[in-house]
PDB file of N, CA and C in Angstrom:
ATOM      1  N   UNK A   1      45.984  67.960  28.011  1.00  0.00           N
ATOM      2  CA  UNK A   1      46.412  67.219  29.181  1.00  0.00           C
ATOM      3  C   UNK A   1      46.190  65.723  28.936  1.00  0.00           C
ATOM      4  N   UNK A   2      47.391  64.762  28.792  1.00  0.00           N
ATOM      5  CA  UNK A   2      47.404  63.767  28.278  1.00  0.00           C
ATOM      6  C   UNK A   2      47.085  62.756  29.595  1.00  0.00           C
ATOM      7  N   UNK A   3      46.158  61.697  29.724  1.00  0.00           N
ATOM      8  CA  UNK A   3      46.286  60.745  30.544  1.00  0.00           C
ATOM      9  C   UNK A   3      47.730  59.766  30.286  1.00  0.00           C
ATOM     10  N   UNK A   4      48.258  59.729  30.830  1.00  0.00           N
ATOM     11  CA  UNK A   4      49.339  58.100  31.454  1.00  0.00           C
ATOM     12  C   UNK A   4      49.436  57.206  31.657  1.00  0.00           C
ATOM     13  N   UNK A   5      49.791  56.272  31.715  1.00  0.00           N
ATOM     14  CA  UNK A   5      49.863  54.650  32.352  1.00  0.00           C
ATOM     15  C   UNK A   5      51.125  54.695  32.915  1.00  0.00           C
ATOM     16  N   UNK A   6      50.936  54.471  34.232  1.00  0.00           N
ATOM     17  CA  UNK A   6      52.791  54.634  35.114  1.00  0.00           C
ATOM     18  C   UNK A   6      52.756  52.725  35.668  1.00  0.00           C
ATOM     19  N   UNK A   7      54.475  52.891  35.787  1.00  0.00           N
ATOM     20  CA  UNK A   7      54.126  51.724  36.514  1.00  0.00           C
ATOM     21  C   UNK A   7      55.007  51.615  37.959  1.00  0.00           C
ATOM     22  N   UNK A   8      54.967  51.396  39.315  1.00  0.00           N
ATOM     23  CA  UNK A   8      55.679  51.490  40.363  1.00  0.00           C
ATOM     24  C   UNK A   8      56.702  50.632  40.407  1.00  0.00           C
ATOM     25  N   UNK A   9      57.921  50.883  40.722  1.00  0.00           N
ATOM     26  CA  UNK A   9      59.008  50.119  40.367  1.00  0.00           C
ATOM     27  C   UNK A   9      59.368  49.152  41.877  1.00  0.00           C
ATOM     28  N   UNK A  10      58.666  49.856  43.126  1.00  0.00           N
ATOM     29  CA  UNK A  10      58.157  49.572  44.418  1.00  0.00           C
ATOM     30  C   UNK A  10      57.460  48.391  44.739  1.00  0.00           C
ATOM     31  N   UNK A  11      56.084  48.463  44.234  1.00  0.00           N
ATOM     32  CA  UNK A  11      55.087  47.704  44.937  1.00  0.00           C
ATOM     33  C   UNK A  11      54.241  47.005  43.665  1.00  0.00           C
ATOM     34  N   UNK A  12      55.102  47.278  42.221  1.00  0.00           N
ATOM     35  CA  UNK A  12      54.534  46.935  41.292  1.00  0.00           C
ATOM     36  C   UNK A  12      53.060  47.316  40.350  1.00  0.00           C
ATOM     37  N   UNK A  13      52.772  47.974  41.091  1.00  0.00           N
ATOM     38  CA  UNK A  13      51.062  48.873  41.125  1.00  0.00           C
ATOM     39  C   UNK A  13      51.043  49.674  39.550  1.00  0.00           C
ATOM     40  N   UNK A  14      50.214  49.507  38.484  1.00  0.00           N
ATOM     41  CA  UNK A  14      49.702  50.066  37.486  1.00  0.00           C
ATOM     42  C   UNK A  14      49.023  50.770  37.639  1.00  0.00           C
ATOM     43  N   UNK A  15      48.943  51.958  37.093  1.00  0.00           N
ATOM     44  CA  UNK A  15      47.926  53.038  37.593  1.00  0.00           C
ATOM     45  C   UNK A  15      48.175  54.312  36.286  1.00  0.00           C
ATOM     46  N   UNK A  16      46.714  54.919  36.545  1.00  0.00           N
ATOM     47  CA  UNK A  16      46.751  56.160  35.293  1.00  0.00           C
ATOM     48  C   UNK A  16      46.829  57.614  36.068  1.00  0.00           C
ATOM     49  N   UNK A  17      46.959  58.443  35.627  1.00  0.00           N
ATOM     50  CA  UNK A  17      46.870  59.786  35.582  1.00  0.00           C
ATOM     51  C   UNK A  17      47.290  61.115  34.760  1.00  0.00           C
ATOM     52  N   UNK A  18      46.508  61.702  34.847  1.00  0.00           N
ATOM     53  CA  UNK A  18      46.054  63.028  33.808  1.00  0.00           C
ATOM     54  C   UNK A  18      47.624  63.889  34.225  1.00  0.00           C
ATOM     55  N   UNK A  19      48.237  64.248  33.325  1.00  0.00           N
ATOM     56  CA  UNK A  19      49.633  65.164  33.686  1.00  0.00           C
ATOM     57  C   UNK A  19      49.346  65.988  32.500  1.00  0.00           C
ATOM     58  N   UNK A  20      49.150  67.459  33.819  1.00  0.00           N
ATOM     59  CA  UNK A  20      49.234  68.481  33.147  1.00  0.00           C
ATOM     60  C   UNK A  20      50.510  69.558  33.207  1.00  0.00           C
ATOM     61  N   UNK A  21      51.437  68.832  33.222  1.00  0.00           N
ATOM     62  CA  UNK A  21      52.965  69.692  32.952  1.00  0.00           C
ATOM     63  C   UNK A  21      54.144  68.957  32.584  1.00  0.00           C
ATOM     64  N   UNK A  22      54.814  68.460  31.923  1.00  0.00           N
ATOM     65  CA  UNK A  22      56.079  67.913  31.518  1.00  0.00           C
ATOM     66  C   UNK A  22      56.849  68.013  32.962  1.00  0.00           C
ATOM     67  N   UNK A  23      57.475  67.292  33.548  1.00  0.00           N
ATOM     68  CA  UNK A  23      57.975  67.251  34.855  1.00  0.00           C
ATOM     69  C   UNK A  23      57.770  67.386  36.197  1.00  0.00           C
ATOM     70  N   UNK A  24      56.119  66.917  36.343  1.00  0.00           N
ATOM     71  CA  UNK A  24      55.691  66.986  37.317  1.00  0.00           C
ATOM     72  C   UNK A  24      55.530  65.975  38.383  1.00  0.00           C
ATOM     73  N   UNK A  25      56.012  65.274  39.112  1.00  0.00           N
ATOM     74  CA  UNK A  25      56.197  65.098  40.138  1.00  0.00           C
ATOM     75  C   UNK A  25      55.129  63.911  40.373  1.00  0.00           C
ATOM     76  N   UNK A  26      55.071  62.400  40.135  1.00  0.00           N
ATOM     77  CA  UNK A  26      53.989  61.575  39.972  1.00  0.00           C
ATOM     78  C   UNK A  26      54.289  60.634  41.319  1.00  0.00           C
ATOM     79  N   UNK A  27      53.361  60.157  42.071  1.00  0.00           N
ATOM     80  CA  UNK A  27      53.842  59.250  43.345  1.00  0.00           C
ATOM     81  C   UNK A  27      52.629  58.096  42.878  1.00  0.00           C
ATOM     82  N   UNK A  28      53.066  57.168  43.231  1.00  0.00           N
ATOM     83  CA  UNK A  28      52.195  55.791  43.181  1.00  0.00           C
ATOM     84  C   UNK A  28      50.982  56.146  44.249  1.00  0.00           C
ATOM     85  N   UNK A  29      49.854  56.029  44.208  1.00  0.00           N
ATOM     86  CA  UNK A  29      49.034  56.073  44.648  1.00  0.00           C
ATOM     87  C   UNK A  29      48.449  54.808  45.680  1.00  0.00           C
ATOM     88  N   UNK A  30      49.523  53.776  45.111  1.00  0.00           N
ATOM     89  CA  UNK A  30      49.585  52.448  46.461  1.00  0.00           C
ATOM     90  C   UNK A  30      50.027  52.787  47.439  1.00  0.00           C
ATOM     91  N   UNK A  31      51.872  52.717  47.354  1.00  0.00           N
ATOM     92  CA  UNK A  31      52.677  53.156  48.108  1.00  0.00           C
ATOM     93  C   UNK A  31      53.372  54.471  48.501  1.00  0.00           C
ATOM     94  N   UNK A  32      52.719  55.420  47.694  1.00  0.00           N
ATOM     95  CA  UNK A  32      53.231  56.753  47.769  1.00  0.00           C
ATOM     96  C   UNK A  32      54.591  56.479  47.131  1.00  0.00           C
ATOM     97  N   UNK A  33      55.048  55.825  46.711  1.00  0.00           N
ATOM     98  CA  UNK A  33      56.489  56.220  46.296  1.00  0.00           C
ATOM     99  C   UNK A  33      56.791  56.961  44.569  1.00  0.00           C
ATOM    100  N   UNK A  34      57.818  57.177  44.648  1.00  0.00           N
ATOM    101  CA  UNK A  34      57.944  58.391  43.510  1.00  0.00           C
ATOM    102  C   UNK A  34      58.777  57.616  42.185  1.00  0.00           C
ATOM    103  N   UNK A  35      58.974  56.203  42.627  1.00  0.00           N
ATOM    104  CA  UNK A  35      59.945  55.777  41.735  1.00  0.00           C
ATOM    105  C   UNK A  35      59.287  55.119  40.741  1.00  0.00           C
ATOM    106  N   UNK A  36      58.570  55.630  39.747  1.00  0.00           N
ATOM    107  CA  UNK A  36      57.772  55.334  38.656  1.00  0.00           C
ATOM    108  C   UNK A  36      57.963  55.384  37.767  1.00  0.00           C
ATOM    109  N   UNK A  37      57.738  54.572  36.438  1.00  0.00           N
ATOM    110  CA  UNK A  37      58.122  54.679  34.961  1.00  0.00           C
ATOM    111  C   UNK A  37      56.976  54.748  34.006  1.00  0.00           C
ATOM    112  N   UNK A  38      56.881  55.594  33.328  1.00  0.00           N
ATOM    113  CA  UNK A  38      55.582  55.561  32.157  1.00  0.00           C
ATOM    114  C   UNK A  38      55.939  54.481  31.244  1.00  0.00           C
ATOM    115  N   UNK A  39      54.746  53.916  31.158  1.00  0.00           N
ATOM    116  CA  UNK A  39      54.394  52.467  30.132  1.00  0.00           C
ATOM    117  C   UNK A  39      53.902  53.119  29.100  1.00  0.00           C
ATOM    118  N   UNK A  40      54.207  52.582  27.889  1.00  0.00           N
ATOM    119  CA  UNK A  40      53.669  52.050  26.809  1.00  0.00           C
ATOM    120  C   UNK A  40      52.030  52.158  26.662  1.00  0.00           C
ATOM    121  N   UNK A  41      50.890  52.609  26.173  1.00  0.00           N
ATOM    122  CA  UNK A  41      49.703  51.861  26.216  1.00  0.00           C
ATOM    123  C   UNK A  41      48.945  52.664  24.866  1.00  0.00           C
ATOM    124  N   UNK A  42      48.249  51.162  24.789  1.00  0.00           N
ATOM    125  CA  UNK A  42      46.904  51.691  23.286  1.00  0.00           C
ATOM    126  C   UNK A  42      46.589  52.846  23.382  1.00  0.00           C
ATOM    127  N   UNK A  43      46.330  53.732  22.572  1.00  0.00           N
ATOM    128  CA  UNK A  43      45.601  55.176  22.355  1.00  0.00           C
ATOM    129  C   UNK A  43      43.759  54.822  22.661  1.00  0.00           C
ATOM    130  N   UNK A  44      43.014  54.796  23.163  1.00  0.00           N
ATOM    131  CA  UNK A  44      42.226  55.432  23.239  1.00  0.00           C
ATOM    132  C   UNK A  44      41.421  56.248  21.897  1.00  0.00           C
ATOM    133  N   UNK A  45      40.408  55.056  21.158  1.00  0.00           N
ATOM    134  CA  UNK A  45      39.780  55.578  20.076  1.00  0.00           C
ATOM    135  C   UNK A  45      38.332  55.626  20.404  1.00  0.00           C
ATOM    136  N   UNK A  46      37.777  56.857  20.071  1.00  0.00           N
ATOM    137  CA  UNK A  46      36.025  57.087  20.292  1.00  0.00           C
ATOM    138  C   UNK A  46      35.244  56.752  18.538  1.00  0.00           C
ATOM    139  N   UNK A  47      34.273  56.393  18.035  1.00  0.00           N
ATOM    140  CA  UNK A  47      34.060  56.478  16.866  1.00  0.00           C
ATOM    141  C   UNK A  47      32.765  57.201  17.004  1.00  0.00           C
ATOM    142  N   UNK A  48      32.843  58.596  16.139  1.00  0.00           N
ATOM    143  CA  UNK A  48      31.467  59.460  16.414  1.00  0.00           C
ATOM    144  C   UNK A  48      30.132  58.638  15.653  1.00  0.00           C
ATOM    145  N   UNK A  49      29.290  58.330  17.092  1.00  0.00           N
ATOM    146  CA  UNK A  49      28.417  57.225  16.400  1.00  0.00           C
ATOM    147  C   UNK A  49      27.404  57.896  15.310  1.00  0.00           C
ATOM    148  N   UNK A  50      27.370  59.524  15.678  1.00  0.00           N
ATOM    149  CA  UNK A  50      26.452  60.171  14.828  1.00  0.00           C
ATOM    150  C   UNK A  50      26.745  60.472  13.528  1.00  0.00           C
ATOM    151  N   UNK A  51      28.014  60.183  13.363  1.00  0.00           N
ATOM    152  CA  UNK A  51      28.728  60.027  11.693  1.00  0.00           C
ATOM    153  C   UNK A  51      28.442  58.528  11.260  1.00  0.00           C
ATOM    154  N   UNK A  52      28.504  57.340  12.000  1.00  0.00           N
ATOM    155  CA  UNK A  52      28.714  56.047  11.542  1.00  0.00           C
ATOM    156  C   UNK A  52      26.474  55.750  11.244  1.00  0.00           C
ATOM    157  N   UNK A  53      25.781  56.512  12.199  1.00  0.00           N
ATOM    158  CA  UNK A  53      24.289  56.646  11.968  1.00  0.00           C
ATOM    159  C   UNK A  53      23.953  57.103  10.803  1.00  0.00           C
ATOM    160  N   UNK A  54      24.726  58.084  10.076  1.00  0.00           N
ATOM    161  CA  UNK A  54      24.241  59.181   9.008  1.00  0.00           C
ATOM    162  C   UNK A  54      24.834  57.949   7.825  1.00  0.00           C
ATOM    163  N   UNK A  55      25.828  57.488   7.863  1.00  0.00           N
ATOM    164  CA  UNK A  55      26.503  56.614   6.969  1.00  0.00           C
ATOM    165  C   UNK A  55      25.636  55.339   6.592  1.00  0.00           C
ATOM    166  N   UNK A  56      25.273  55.002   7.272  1.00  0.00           N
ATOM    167  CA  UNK A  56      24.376  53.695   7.713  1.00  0.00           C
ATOM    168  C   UNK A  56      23.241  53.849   6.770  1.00  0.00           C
ATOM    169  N   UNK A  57      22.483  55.197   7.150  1.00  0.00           N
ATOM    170  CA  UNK A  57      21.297  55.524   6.740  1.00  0.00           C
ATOM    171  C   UNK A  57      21.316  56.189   5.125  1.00  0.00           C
ATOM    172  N   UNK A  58      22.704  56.479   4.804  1.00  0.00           N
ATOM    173  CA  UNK A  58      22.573  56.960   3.291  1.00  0.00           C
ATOM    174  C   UNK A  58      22.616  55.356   3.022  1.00  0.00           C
ATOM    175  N   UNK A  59      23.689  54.503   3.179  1.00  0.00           N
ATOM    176  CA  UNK A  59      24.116  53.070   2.843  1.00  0.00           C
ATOM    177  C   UNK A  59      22.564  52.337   2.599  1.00  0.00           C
ATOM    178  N   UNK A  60      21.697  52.464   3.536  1.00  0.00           N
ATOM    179  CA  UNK A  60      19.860  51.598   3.508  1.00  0.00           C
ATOM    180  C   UNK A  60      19.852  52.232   2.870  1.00  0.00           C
ATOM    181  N   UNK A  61      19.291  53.343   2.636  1.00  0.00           N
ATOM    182  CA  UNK A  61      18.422  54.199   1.536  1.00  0.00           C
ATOM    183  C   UNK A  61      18.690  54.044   0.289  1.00  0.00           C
ATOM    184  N   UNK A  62      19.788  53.898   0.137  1.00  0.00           N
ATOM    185  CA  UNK A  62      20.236  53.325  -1.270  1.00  0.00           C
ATOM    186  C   UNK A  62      19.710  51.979  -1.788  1.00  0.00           C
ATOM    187  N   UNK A  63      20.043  51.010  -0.859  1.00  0.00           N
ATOM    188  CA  UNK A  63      19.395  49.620  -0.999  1.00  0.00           C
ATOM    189  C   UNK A  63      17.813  49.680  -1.198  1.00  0.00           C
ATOM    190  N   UNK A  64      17.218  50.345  -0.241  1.00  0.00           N
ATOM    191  CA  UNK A  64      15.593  50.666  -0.796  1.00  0.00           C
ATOM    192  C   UNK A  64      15.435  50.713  -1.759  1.00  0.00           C
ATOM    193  N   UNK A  65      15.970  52.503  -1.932  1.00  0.00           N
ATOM    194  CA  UNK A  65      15.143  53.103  -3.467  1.00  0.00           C
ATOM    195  C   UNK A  65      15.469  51.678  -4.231  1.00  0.00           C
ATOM    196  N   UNK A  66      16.673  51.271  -4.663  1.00  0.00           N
ATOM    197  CA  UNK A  66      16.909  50.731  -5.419  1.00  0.00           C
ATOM    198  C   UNK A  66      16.126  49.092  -5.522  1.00  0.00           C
ATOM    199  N   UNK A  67      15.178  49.031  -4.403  1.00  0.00           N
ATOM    200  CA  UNK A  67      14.708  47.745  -4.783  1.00  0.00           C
ATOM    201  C   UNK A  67      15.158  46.715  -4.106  1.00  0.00           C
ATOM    202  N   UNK A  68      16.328  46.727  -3.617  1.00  0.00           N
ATOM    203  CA  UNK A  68      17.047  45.834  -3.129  1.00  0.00           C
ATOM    204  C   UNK A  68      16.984  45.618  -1.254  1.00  0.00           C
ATOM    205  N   UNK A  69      15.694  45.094  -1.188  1.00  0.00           N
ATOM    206  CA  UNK A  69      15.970  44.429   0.091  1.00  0.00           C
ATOM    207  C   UNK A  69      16.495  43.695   1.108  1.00  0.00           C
ATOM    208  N   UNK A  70      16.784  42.559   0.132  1.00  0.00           N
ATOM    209  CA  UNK A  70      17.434  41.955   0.581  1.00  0.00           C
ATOM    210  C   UNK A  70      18.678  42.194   0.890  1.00  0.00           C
ATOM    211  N   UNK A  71      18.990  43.331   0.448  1.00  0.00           N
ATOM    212  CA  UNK A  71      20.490  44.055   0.296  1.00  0.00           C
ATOM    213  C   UNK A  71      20.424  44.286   1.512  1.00  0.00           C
ATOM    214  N   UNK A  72      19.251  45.130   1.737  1.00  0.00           N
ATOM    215  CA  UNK A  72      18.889  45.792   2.895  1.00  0.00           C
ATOM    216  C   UNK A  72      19.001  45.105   4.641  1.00  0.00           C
ATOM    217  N   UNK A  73      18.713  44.132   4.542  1.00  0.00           N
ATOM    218  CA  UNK A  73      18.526  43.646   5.210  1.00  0.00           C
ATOM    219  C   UNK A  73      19.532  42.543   5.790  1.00  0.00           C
ATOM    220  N   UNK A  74      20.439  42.425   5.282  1.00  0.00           N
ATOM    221  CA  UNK A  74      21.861  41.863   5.321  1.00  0.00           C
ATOM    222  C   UNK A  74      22.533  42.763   5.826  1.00  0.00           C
ATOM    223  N   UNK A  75      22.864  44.005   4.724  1.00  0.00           N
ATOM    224  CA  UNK A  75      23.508  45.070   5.410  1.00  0.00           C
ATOM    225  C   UNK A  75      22.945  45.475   6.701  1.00  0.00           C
ATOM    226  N   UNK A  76      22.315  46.211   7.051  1.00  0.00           N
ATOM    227  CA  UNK A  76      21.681  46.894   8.212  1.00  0.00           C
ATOM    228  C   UNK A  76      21.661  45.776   9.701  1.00  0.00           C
ATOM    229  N   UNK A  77      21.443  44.306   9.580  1.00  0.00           N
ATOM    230  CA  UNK A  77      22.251  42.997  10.128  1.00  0.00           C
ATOM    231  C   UNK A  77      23.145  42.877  10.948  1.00  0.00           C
ATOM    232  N   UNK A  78      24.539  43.199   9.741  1.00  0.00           N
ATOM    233  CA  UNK A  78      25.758  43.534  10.107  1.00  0.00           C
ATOM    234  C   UNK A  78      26.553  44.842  10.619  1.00  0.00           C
ATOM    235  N   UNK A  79      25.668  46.296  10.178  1.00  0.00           N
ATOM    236  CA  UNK A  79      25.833  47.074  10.465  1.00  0.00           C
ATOM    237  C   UNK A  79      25.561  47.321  11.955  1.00  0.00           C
ATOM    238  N   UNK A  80      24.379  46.500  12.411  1.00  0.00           N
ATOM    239  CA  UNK A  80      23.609  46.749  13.620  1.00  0.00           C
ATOM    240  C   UNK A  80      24.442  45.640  14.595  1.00  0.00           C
ATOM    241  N   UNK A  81      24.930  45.117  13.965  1.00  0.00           N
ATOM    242  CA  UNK A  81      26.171  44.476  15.088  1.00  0.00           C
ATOM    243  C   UNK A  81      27.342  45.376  15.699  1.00  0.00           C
ATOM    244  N   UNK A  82      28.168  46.083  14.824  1.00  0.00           N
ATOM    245  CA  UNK A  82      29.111  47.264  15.322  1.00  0.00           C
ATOM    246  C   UNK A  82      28.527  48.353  16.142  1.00  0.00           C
ATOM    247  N   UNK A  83      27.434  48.898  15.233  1.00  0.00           N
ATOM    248  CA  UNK A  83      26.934  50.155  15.892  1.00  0.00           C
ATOM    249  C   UNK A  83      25.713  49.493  16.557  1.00  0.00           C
ATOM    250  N   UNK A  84      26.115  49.897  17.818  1.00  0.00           N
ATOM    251  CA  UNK A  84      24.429  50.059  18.695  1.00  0.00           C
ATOM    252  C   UNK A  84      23.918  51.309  19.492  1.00  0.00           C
ATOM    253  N   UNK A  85      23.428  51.693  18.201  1.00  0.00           N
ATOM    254  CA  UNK A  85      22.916  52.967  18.799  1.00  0.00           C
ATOM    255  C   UNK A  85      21.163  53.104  18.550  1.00  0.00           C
ATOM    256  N   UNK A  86      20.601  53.854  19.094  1.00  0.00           N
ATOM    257  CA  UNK A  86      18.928  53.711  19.222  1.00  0.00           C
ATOM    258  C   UNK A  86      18.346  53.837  17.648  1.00  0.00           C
ATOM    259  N   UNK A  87      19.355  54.687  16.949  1.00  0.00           N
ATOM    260  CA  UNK A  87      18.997  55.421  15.714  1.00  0.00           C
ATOM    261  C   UNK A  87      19.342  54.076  14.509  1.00  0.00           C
ATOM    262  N   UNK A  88      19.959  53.489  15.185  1.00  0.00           N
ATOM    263  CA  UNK A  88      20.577  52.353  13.954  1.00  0.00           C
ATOM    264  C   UNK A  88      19.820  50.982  14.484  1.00  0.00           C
ATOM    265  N   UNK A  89      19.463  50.534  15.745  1.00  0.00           N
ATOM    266  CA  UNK A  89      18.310  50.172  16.196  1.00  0.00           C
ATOM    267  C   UNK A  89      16.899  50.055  15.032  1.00  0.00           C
ATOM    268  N   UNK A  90      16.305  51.060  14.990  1.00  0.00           N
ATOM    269  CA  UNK A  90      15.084  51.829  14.568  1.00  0.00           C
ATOM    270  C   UNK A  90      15.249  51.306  13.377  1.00  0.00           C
ATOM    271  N   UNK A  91      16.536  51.766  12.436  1.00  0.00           N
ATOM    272  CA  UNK A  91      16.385  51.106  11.239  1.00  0.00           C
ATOM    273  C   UNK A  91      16.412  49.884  10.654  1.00  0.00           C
ATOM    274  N   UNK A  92      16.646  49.532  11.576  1.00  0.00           N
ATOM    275  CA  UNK A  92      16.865  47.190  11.705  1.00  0.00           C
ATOM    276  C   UNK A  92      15.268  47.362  11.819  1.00  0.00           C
ATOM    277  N   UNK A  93      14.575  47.755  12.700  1.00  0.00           N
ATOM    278  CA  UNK A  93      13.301  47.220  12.801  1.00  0.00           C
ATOM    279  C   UNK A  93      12.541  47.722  11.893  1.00  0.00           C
ATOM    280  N   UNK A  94      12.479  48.920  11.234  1.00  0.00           N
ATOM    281  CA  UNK A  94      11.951  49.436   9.749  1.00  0.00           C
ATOM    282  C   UNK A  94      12.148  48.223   8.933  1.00  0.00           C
ATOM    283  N   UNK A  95      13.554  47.775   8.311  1.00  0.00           N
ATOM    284  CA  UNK A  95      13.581  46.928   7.273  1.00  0.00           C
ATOM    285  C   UNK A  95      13.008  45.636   7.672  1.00  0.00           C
ATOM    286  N   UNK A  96      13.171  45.582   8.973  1.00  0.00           N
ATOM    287  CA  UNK A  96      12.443  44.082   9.076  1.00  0.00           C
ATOM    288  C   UNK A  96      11.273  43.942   9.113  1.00  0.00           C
ATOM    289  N   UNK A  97      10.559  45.451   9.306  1.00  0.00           N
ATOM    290  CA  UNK A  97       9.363  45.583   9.363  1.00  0.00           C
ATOM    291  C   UNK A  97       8.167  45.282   7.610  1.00  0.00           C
ATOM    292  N   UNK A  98       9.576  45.752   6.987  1.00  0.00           N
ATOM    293  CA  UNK A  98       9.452  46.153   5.672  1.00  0.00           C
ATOM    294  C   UNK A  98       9.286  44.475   4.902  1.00  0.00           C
ATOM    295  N   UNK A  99      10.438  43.949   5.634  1.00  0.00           N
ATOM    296  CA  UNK A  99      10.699  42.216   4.747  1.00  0.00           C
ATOM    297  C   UNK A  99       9.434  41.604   5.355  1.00  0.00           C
ATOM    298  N   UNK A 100       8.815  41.533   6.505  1.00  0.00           N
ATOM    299  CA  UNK A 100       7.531  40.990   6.814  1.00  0.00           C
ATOM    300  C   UNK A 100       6.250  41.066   5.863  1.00  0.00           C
ATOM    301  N   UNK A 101       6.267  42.992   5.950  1.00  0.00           N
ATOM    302  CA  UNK A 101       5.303  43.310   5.163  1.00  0.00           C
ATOM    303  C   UNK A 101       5.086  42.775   3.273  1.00  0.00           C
ATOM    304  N   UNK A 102       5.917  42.774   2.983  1.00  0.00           N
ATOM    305  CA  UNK A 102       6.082  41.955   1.598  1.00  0.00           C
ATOM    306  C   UNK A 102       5.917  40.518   1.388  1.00  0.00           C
ATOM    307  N   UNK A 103       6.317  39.403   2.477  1.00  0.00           N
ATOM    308  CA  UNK A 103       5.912  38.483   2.747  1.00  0.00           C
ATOM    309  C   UNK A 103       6.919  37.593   2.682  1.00  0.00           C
ATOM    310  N   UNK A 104       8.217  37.948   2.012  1.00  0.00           N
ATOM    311  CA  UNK A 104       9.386  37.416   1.418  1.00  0.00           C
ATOM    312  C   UNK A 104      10.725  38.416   1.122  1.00  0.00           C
ATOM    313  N   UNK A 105      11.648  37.910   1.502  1.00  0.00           N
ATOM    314  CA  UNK A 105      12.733  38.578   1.061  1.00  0.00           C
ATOM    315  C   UNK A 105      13.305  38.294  -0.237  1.00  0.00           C
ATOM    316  N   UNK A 106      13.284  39.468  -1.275  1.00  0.00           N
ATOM    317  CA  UNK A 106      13.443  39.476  -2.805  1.00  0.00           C
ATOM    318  C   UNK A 106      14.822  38.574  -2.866  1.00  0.00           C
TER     319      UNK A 106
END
């Protein structure tokens, strides 16, 4: 059941709704009137944050083992700008926790 974007040809009114049948019968919800045209509109993208978390966290771990903090800490930066999630959070404050504890970033 696809959401919509209609537009009233009436009273001018933009408006959405869920149509669950090919020819069903849509009225403007301003004016009640029926004389409506479906618009055009962006799709609607979700990004599963628990895939972009797992990605993140192989991406640091790599930079660790390998020594590379400073890697670390650039990346995870920029990463923690797109994703804000608690889990990608946590790992900004690990590495920064990490660049403190050393005294310097390599």
């Amino acid at each position: 059941m696809p959401i919509y974007e209609f537009w009233c040809k009436v009273c001018d009114e933009v408006f959405e709704r869920l149509v669950f049948q090919d020819g069903e019968l849509i009225r403007c919800p301003n004016c009640k009137g029926s004389e409506i045209e479906k618009i055009i509109s962006a799709p609607s993208i979700k990004i599963n944050e628990d895939v972009a978390s797992k990605r993140i966290r192989k991406r640091l771990n790599y930079y660790l083992k390998a020594g590379k903090l400073k890697d670390a800490k650039s990346f995870i930066e920029k990463a923690s700008s797109y994703v804000k999630t608690d889990a990608v959070k946590r790992m900004a404050d690990k590495v920064h926790s990490l660049s403190n504890r050393k005294g310097s970033v390599r």
